[in-house]
Protein backbone atom coordinates (compact mmCIF):
# COMPACT_ATOMS: atom_id res chain seq x y z
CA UNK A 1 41.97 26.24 0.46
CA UNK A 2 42.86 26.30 -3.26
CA UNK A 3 45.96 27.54 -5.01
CA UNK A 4 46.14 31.21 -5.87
CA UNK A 5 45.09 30.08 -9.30
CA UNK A 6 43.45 27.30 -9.15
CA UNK A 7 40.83 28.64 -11.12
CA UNK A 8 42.22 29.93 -14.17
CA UNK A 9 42.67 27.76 -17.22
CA UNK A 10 45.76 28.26 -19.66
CA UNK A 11 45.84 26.72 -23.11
CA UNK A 12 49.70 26.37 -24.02
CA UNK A 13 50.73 26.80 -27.53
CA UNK A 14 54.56 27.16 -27.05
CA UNK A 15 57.41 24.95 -27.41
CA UNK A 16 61.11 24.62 -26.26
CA UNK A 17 62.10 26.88 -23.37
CA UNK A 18 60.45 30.47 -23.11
CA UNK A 19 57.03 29.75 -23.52
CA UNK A 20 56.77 26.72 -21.56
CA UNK A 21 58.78 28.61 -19.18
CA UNK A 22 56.25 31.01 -18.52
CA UNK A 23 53.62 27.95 -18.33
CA UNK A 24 55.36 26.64 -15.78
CA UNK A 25 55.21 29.67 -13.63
CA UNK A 26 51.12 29.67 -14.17
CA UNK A 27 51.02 26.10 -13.49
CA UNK A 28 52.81 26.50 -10.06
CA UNK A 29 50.70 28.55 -8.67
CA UNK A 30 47.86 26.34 -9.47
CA UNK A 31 46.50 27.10 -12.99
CA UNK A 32 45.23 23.95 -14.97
CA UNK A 33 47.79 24.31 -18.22
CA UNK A 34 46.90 22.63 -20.95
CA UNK A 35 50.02 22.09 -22.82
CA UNK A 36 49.16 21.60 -26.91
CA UNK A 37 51.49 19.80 -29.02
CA UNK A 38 51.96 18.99 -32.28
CA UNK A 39 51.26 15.28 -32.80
CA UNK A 40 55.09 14.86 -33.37
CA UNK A 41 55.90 16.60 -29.90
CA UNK A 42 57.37 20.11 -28.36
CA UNK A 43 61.17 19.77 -29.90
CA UNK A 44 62.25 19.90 -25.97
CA UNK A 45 61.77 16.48 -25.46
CA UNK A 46 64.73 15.96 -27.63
CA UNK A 47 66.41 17.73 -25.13
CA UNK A 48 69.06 16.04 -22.88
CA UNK A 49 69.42 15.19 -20.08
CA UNK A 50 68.15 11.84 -20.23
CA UNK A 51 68.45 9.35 -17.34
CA UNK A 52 71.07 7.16 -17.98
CA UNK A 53 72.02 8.94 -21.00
CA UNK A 54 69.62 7.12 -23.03
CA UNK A 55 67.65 9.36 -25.57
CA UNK A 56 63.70 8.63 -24.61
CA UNK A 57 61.16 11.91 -25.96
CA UNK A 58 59.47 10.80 -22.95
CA UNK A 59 62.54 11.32 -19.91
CA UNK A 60 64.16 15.05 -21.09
CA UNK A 61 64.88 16.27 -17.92
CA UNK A 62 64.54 19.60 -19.54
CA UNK A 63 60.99 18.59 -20.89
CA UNK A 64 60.27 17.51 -17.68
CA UNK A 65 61.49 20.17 -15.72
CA UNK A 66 59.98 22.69 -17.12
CA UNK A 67 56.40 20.96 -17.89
CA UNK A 68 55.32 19.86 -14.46
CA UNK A 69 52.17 20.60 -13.23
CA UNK A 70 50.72 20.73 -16.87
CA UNK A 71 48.39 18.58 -18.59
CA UNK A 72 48.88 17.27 -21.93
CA UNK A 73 46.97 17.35 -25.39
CA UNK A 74 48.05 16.62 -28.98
CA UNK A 75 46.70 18.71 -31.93
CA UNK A 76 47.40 19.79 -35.31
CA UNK A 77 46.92 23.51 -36.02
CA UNK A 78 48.02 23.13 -39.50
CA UNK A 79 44.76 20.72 -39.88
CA UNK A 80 41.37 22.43 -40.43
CA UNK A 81 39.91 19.99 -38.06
CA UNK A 82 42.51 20.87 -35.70
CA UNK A 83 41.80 24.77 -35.65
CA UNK A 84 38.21 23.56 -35.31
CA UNK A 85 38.94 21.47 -32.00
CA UNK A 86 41.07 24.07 -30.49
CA UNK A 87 37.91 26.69 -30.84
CA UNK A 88 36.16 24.46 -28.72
CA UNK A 89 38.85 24.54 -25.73
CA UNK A 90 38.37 28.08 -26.26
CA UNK A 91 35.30 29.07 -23.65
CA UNK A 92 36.63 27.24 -20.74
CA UNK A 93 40.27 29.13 -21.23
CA UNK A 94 40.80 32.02 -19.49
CA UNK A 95 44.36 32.61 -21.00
CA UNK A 96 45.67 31.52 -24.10
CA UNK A 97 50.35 31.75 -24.93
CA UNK A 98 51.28 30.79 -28.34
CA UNK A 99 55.16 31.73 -29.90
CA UNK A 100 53.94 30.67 -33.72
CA UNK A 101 55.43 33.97 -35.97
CA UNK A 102 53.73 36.83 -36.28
CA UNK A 103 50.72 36.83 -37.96
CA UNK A 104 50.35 32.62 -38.19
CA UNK A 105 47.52 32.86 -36.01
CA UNK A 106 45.61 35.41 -37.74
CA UNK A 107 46.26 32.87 -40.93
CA UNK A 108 44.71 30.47 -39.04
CA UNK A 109 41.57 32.10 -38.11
CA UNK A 110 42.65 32.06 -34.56
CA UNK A 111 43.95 35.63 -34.24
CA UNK A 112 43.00 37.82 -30.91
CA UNK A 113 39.65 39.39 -32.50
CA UNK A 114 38.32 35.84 -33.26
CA UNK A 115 39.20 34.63 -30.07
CA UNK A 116 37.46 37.61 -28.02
CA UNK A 117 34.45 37.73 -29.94
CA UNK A 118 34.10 33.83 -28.68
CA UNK A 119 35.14 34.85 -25.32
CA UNK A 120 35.18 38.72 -24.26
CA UNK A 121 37.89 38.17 -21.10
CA UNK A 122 40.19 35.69 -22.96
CA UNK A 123 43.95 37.14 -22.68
CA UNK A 124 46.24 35.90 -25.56
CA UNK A 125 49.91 36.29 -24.89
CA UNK A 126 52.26 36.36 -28.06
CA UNK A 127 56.07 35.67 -27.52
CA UNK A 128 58.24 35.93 -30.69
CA UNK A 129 61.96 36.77 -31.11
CA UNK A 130 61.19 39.95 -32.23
CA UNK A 131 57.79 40.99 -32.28
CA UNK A 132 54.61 41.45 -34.28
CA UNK A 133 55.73 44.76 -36.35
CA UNK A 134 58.79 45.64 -37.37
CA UNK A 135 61.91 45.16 -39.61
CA UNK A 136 62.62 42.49 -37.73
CA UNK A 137 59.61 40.73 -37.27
CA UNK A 138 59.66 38.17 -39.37
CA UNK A 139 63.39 36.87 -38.36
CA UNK A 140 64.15 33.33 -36.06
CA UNK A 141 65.53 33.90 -32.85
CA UNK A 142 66.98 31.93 -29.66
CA UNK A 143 68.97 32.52 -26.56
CA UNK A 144 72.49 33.96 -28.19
CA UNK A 145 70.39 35.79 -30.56
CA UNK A 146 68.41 38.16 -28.42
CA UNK A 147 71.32 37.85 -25.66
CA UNK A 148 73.31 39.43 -28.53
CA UNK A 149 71.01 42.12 -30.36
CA UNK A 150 69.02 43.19 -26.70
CA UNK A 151 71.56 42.35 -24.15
CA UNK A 152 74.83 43.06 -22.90
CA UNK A 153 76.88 40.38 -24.34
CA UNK A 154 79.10 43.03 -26.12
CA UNK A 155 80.30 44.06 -22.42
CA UNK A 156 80.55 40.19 -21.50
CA UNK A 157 83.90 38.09 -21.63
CA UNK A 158 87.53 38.90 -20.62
CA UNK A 159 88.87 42.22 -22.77
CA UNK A 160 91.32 40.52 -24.52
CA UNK A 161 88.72 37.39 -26.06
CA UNK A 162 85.75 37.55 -27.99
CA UNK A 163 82.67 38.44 -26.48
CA UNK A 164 80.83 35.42 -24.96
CA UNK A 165 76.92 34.55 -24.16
CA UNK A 166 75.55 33.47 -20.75
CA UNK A 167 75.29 29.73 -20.32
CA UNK A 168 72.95 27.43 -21.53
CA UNK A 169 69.72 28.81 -21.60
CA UNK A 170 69.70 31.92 -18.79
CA UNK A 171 68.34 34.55 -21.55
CA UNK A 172 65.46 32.69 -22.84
CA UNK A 173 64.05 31.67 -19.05
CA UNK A 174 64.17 35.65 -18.14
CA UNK A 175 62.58 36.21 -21.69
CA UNK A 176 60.08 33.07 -20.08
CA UNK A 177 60.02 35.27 -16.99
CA UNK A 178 58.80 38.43 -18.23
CA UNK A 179 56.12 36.67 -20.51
CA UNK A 180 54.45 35.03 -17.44
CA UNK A 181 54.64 38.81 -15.78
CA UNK A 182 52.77 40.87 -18.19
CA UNK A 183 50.40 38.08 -19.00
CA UNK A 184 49.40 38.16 -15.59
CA UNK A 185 49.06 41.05 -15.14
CA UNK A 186 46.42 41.58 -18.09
CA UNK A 187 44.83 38.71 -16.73
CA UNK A 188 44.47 40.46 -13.41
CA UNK A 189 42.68 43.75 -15.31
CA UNK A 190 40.35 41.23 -17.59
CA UNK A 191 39.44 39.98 -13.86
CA UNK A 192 38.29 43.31 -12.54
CA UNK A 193 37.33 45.23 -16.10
CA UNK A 194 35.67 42.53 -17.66
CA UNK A 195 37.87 42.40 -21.11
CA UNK A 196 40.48 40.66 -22.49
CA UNK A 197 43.98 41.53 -24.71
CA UNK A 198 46.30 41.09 -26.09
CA UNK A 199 50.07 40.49 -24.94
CA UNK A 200 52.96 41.03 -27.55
CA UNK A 201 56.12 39.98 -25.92
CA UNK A 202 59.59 40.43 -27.88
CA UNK A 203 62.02 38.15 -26.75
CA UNK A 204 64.71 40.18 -27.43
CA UNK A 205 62.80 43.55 -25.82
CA UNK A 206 62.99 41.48 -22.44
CA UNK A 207 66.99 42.14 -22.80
CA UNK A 208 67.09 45.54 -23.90
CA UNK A 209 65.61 46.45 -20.59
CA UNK A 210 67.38 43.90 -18.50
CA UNK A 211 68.65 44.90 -14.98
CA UNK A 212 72.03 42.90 -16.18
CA UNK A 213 73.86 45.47 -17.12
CA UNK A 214 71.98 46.64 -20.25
CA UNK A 215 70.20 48.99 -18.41
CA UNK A 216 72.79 50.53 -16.87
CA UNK A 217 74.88 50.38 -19.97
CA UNK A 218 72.31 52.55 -22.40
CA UNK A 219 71.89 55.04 -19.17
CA UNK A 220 75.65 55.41 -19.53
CA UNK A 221 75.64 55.70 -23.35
CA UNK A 222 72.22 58.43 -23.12
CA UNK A 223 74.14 60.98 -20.66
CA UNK A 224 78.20 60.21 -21.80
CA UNK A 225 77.99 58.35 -24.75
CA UNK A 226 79.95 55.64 -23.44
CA UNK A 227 79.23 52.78 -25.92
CA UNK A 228 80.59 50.33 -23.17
CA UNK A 229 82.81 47.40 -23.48
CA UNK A 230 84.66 44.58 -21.92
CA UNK A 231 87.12 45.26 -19.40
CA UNK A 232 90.26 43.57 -18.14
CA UNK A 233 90.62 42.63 -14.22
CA UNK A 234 94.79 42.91 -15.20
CA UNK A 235 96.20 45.92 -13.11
CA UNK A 236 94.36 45.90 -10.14
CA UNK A 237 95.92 45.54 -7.00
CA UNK A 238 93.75 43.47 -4.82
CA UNK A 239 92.38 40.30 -5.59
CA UNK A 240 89.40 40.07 -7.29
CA UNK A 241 87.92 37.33 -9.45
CA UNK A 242 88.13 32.99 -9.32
CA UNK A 243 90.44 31.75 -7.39
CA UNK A 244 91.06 27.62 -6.99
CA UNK A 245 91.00 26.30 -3.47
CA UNK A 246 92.00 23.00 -2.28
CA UNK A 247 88.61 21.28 -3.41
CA UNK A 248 87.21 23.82 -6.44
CA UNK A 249 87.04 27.11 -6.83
CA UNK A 250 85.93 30.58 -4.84
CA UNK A 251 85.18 34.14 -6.14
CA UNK A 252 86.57 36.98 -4.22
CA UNK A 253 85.61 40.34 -4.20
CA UNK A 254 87.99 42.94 -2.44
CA UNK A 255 87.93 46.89 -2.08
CA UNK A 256 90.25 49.18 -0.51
CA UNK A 257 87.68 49.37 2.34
CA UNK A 258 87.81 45.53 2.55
CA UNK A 259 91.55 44.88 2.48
CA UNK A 260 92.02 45.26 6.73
CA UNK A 261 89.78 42.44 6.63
CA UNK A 262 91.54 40.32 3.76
CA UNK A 263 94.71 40.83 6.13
CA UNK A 264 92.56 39.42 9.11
CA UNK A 265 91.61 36.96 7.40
CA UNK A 266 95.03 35.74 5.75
CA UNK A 267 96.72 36.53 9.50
CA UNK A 268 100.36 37.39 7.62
CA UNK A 269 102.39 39.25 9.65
CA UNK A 270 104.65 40.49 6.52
CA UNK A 271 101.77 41.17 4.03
CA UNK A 272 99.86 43.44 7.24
CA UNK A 273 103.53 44.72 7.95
CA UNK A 274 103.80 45.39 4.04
CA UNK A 275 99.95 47.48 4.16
CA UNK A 276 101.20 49.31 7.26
CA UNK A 277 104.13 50.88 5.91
CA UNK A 278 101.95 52.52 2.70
CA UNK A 279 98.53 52.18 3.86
CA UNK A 280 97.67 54.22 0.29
CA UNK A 281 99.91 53.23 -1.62
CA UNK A 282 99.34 49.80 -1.11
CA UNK A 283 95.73 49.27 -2.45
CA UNK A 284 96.38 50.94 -5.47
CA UNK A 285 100.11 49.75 -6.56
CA UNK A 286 99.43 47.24 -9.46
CA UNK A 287 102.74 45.47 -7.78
CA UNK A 288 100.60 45.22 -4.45
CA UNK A 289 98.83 41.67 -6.29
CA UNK A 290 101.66 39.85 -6.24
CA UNK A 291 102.44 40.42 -2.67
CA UNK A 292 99.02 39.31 -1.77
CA UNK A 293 99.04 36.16 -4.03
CA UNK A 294 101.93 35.01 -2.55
CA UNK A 295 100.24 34.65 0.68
CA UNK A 296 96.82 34.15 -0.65
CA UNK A 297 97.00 30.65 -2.73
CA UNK A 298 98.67 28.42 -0.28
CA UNK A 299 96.06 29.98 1.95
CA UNK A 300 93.61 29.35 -0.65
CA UNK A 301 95.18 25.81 -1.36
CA UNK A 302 95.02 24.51 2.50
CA UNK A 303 91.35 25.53 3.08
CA UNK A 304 88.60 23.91 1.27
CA UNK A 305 85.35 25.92 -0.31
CA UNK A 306 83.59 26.12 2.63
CA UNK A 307 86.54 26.59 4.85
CA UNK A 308 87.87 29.63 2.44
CA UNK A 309 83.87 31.28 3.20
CA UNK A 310 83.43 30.39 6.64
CA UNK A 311 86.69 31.83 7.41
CA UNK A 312 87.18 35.08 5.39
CA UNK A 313 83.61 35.91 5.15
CA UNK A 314 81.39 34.23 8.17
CA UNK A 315 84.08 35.63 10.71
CA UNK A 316 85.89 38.35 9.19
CA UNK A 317 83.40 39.87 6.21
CA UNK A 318 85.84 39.56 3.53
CA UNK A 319 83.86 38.37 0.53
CA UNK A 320 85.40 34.43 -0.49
CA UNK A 321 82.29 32.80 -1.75
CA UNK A 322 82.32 29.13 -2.84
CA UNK A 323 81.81 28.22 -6.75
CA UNK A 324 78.82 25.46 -5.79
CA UNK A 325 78.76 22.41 -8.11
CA UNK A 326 75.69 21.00 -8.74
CA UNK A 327 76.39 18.12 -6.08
CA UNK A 328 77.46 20.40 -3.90
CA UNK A 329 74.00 22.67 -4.09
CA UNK A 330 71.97 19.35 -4.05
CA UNK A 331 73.44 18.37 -0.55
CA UNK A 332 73.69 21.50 1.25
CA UNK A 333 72.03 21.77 4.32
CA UNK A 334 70.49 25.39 3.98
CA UNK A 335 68.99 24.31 0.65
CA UNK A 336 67.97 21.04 2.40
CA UNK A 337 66.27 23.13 4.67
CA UNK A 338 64.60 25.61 2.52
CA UNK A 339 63.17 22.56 0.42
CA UNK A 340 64.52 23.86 -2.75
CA UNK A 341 64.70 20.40 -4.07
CA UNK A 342 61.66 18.03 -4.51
CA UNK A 343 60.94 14.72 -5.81
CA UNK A 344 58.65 13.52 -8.84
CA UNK A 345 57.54 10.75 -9.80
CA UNK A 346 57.00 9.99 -13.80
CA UNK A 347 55.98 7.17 -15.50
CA UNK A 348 59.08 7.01 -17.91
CA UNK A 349 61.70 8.98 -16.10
CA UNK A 350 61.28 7.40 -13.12
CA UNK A 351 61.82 9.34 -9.14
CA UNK A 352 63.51 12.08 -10.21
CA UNK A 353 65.08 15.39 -8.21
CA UNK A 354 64.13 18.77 -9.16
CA UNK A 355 64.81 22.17 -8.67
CA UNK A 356 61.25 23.68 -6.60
CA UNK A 357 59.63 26.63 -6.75
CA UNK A 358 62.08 29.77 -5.40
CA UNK A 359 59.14 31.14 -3.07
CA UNK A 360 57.37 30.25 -0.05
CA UNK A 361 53.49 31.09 0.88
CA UNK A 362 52.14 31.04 4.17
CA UNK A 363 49.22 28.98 2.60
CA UNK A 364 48.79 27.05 -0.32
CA UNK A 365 51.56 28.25 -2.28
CA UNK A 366 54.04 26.04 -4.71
CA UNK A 367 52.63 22.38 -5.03
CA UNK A 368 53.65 19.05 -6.87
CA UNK A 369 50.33 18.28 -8.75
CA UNK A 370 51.42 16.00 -11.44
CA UNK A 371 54.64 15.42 -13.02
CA UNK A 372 55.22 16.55 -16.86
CA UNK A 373 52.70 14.69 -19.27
CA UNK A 374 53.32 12.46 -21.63
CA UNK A 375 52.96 13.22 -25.37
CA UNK A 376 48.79 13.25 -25.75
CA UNK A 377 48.25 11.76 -22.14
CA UNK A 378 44.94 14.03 -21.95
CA UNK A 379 43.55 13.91 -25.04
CA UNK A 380 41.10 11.45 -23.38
CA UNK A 381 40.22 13.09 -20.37
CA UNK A 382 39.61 16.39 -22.65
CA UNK A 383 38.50 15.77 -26.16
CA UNK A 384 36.43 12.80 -24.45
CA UNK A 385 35.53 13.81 -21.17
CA UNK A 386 34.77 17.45 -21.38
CA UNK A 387 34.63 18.15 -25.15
CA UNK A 388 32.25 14.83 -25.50
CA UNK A 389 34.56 12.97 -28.28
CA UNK A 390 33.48 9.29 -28.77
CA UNK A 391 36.60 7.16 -28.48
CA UNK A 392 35.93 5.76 -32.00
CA UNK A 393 35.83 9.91 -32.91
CA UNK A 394 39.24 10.03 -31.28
CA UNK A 395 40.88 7.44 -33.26
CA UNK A 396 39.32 8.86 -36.40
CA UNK A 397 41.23 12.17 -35.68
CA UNK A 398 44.53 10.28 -34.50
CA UNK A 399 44.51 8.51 -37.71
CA UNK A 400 43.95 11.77 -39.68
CA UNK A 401 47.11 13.49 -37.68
CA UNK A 402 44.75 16.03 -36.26
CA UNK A 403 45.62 14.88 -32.73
């Protein structure tokens, strides 16, 4: 039995993170993605990590990561020849994702009504910073951008600091996220009504929306007017935040309702005496914090991560989870067990470990079908093979830059 869809054919015109992150999604579940670069190559694969630290367009672990499962093709949109080839991938593609700015592929001759009068059920997903219409449109975007304008990064960061962004790249994988969704799910009504459409996806509209806060935030702001903000943990009297232990760090989360098991956990006689005596009092006296803290890091400072969680929350509930390093994910036994990680094998890069798929299938679900291509490692096996390109016609076209 086949993949979910091993059947549908994606032609990938998207570069760094988002795009290909949605790619990646189709890909996993067993879509042939044809990932289309520029002869010069997606700007990811000057993206580090590279094994042994040494810079190789060929071995970004990023590139890598978040290419697998895709085939690869060069081509040259800017070329007239190369808008010509890519009209001939058209028929056998089911799906089309480009992030060029709005209107570039209409320039092109490639636009949405071009593309369905070729092919009635195509589905063309766009994903821009900001849209096709708009103020906006025409502006550059990237993950601090749209974290900033659509999400909550006003309300992120300690009160008395600047506001701060998520790390690395969270906000443009979510944007990724949401392309994949709603491109699916227009696939999924081409499949049963018979026509295609079009997909505008604004990066930035992915965060206004977000279940991170944002959300929540313009909620508060439509029925109070609260404009929201960042807050200080200072004041409160039970612990709450990262704490270090004696190999890293922990988070801990306590509530009133959670404190008779903080005391369980700590076993002090004086601090339970202490939360006796003012049982009310207690949890909300901002003095109450240093009482606990006196007991709590050489507590803290004795156990290790895991101790500090097994301990507090495995026996007694009290919410100590561990901050997980990335060696410390990579060996644990429950993630060993789930087979989160797997192994790939790439010409350049070498056996590498990755980070799976985060669902399981009863059949056929997430598989390892080929590792991330190289730049143009296709062009052969498509242009030649299916499209009928001589391989003297091949080299003309690699001479010309077209592929």
């Amino acid at each position: 039995m086949s993949q979910v869809l091993s059947n549908v054919r994606v032609l990938e015109l998207t570069d760094s993170i988002a795009g290909p992150f949605a790619g990646k999604l189709f890909a996993d579940f067993g879509a042939d993605v044809l990932k289309i670069e520029s002869p010069q190559g997606d700007p990811a694969r000057r993206y580090g990590p590279f094994p042994h630290d040494i810079p190789n367009p060929e071995a970004s672990g990023l590139f890598l990561h978040l290419n697998r499962n895709k085939r690869g093709l060069t081509l040259n949109l800017q070329h007239e020849s190369g808008r010509e080839l890519f009209l001939q991938l058209v028929p056998s593609a089911d799906i089309i994702l480009e992030s060029f700015p709005p209107g570039q592929m209409e320039r092109w001759g490639l636009g949405f009504e071009t593309l369905r009068a070729m092919k009635p059920s195509i589905v063309v997903g766009s994903l821009t910073p900001f849209g096709q219409y708009g103020p906006y449109a025409p502006f550059r975007g990237n993950d601090i951008v749209y974290y900033a304008t659509g999400g909550p990064m006003n309300a992120t960061g300690a009160a008395d600091l600047t506001p701060i962004k998520k790390t690395l790249n969270m906000v443009e994988a979510q944007a990724g996220n949401a392309f994949a969704g709603q491109v699916l799910a227009a696939f999924l009504v081409g499949r049963y009504q018979g026509e295609g459409q079009h997909v505008d996806v604004a990066a930035v509209e992915t965060q206004l929306g977000s279940i991170d806060r944002r959300m929540t935030l313009e909620l508060a702001y439509q029925f109070t007017g609260e404009r929201s903000g960042r807050s200080s943990p200072l004041g409160a009297a039970l612990p709450m935040g990262v704490y270090p232990c004696a190999d890293g760090y922990v988070q801990i989360v306590t509530t009133p309702a959670w404190a008779p098991r903080m005391l369980a956990t700590l076993n002090d006689a004086e601090l339970t005496h202490y939360f006796q005596e003012n049982p009310e009092g207690a949890l909300i006296d901002p003095q109450t914090i240093s009482r606990v803290e006196e007991v709590l890091y050489p507590w803290l400072m004795s156990h290790t991560k895991l101790e500090c969680f097994e301990e507090a929350d495995l026996k007694h509930g009290w919410p100590v989870f561990p901050l997980s390093t990335v060696e410390d994910v990579m060996h644990d036994p429950h993630f060993q067990a789930l087979g989160t990680f797997i192994q790939i094998d790439h010409p350049v890069a070498g056996l590498q470990t990755y980070v799976g798929a985060p669902w399981r299938q009863s059949r056929k679900g997430f598989e390892v079908r080929r590792p991330a291509p190289l730049l143009g490692q296709h062009n052969a096996e498509i242009y030649g093979n299916e499209l009928g390109f001589s391989s003297e016609a091949l080299a003309s076209l690699r001479a010309l830059d077209v592929i």
